[in-house]
C-alpha atoms as a PDB file:
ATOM      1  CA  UNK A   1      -1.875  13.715 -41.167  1.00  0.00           C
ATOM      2  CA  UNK A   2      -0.975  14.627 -37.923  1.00  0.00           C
ATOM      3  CA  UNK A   3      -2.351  13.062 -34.661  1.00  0.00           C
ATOM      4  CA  UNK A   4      -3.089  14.506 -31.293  1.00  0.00           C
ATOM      5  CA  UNK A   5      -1.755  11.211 -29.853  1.00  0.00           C
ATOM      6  CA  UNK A   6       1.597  11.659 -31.230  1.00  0.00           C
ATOM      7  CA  UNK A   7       1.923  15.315 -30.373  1.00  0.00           C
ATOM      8  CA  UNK A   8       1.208  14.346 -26.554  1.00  0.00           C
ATOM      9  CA  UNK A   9       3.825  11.840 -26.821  1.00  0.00           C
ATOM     10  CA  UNK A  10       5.957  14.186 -27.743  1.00  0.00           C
ATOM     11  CA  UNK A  11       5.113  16.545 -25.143  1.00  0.00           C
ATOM     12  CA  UNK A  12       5.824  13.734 -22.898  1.00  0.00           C
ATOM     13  CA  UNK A  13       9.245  12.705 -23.658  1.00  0.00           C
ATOM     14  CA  UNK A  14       9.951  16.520 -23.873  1.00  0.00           C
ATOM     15  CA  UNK A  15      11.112  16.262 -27.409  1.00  0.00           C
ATOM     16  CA  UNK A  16      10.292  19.974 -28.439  1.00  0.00           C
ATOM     17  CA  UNK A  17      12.243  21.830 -30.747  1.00  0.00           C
ATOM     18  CA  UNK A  18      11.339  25.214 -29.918  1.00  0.00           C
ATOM     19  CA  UNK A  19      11.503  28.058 -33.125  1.00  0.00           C
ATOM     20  CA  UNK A  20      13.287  31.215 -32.857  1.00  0.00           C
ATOM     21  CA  UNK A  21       9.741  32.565 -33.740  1.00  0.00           C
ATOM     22  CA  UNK A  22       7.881  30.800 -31.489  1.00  0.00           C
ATOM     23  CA  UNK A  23      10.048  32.511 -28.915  1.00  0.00           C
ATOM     24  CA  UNK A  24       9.624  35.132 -29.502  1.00  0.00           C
ATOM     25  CA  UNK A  25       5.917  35.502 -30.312  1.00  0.00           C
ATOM     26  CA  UNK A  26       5.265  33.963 -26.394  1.00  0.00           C
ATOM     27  CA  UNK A  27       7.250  36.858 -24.941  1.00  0.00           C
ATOM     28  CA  UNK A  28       5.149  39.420 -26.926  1.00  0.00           C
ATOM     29  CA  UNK A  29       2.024  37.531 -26.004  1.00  0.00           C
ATOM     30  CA  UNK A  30       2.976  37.082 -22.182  1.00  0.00           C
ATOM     31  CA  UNK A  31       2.343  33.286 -22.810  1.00  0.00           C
ATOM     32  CA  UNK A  32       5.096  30.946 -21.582  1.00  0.00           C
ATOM     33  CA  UNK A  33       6.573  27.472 -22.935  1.00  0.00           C
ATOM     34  CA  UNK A  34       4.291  25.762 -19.845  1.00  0.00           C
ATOM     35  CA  UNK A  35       1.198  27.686 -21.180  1.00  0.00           C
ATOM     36  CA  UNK A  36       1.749  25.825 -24.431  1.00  0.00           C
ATOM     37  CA  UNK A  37       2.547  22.282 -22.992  1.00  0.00           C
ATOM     38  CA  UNK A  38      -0.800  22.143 -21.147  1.00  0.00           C
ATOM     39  CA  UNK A  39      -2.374  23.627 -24.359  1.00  0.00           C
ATOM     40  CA  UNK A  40      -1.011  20.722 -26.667  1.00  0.00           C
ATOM     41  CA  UNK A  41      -1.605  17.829 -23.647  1.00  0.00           C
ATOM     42  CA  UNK A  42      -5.593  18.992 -23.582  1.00  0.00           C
ATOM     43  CA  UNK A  43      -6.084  19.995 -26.782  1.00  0.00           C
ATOM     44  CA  UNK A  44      -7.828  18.973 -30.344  1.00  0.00           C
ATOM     45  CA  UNK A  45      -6.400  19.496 -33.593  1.00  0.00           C
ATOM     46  CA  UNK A  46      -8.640  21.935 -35.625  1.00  0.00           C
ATOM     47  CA  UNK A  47      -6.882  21.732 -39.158  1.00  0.00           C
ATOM     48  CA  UNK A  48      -4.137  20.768 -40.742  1.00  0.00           C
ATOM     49  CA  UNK A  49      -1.484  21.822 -42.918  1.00  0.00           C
ATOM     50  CA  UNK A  50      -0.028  18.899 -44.759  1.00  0.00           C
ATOM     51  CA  UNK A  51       1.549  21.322 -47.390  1.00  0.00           C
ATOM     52  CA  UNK A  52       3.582  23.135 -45.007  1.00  0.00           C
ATOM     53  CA  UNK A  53       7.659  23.179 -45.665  1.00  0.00           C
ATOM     54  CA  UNK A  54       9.648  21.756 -43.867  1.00  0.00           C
ATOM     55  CA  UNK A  55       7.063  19.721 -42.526  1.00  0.00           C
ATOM     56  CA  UNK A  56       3.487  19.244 -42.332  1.00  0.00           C
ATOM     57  CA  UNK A  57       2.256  21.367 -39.280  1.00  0.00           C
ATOM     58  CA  UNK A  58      -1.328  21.685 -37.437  1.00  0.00           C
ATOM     59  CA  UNK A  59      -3.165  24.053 -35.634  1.00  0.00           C
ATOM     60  CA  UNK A  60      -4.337  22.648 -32.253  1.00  0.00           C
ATOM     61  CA  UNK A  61      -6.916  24.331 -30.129  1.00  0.00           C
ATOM     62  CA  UNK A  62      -5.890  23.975 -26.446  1.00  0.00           C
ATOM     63  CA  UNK A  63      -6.078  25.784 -23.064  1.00  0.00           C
ATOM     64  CA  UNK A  64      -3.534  27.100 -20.511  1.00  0.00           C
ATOM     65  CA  UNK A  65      -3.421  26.194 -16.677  1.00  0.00           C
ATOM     66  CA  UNK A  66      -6.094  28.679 -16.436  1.00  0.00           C
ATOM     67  CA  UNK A  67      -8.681  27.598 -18.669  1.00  0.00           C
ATOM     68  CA  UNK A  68      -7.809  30.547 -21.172  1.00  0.00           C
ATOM     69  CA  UNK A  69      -8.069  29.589 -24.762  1.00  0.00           C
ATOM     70  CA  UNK A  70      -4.557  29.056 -26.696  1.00  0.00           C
ATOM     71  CA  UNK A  71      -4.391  28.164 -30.466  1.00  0.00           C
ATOM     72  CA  UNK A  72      -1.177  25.895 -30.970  1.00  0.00           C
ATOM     73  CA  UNK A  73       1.070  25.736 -34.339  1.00  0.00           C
ATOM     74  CA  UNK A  74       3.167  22.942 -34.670  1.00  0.00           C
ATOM     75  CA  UNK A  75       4.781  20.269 -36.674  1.00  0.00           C
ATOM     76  CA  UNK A  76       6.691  16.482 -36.239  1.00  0.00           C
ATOM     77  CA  UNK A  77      10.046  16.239 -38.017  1.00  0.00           C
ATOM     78  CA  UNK A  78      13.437  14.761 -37.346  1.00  0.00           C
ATOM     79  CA  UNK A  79      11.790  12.940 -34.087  1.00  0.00           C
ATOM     80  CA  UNK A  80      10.811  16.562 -32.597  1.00  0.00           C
ATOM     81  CA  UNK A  81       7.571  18.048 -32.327  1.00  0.00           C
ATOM     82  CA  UNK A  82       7.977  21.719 -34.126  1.00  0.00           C
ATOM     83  CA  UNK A  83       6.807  24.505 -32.028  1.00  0.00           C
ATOM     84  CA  UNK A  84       6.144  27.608 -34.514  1.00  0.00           C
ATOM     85  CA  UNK A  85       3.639  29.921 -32.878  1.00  0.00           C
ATOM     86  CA  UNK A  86       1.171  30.476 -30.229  1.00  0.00           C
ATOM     87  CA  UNK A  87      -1.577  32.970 -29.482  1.00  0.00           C
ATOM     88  CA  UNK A  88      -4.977  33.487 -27.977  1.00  0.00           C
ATOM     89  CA  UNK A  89      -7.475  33.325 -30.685  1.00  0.00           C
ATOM     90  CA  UNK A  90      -9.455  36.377 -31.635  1.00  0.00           C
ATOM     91  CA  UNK A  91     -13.103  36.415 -31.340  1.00  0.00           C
ATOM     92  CA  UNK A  92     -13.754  38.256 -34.233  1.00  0.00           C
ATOM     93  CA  UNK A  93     -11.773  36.030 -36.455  1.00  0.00           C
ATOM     94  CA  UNK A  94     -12.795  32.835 -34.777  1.00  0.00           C
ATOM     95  CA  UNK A  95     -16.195  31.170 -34.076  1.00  0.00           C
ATOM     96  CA  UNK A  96     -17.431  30.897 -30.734  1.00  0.00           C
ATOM     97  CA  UNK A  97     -15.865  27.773 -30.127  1.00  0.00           C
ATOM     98  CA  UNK A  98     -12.787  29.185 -32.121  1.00  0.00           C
ATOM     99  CA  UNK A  99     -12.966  25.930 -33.863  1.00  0.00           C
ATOM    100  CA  UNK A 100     -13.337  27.661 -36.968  1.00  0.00           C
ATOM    101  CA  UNK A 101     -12.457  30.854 -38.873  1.00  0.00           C
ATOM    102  CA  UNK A 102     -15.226  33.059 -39.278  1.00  0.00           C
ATOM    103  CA  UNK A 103     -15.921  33.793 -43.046  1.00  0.00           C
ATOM    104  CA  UNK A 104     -14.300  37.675 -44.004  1.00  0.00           C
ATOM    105  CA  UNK A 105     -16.657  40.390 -44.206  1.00  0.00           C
ATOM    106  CA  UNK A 106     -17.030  41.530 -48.076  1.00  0.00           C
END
């Protein structure tokens, strides 16, 4: 399992290994690398994916510089912390809190 402790030291050493994808989902989303950062620095981890390939990832719930809600996809490997996406959370798909995913409508 992943821990918030490690991904801040990571963050603090600056050992990020930023994905093609992640790239380019923060340009589409007008978020930046920064906007991330802080997200992962002052955020909680809200589930985990230990069955993810190459490597275990988690989905941390964060916020930018401006208090804005940011949901965080990343994973340790090879000494780097993983950055694979990031996006603002949908309200209709998350719960108030967007702690947790709001059950699909039948």
């Amino acid at each position: 399992m992943i821990d918030i402790s490690d991904i801040r030291k990571f963050c603090e050493n600056n050992a990020l290994r930023w994905t093609n994808h992640a790239l380019l989902r923060l340009v589409k989303r007008s978020l930046n690398t920064d906007d991330v950062v802080h997200a992962l620095m002052n955020g909680v981890i809200i589930e985990q994916y230990p069955n993810d390939y190459p490597y275990p990832s988690c989905l941390v719930l964060g916020s930018d510089e401006k208090s804005q809600t940011l949901h965080v996809v990343c994973a340790i490997g090879d000494m780097e912390l993983w950055l694979i996406t990031a996006y603002r959370p949908n309200v209709n798909e998350w719960s108030y809190d967007f702690k947790s995913r709001r059950e699909a409508s039948k």
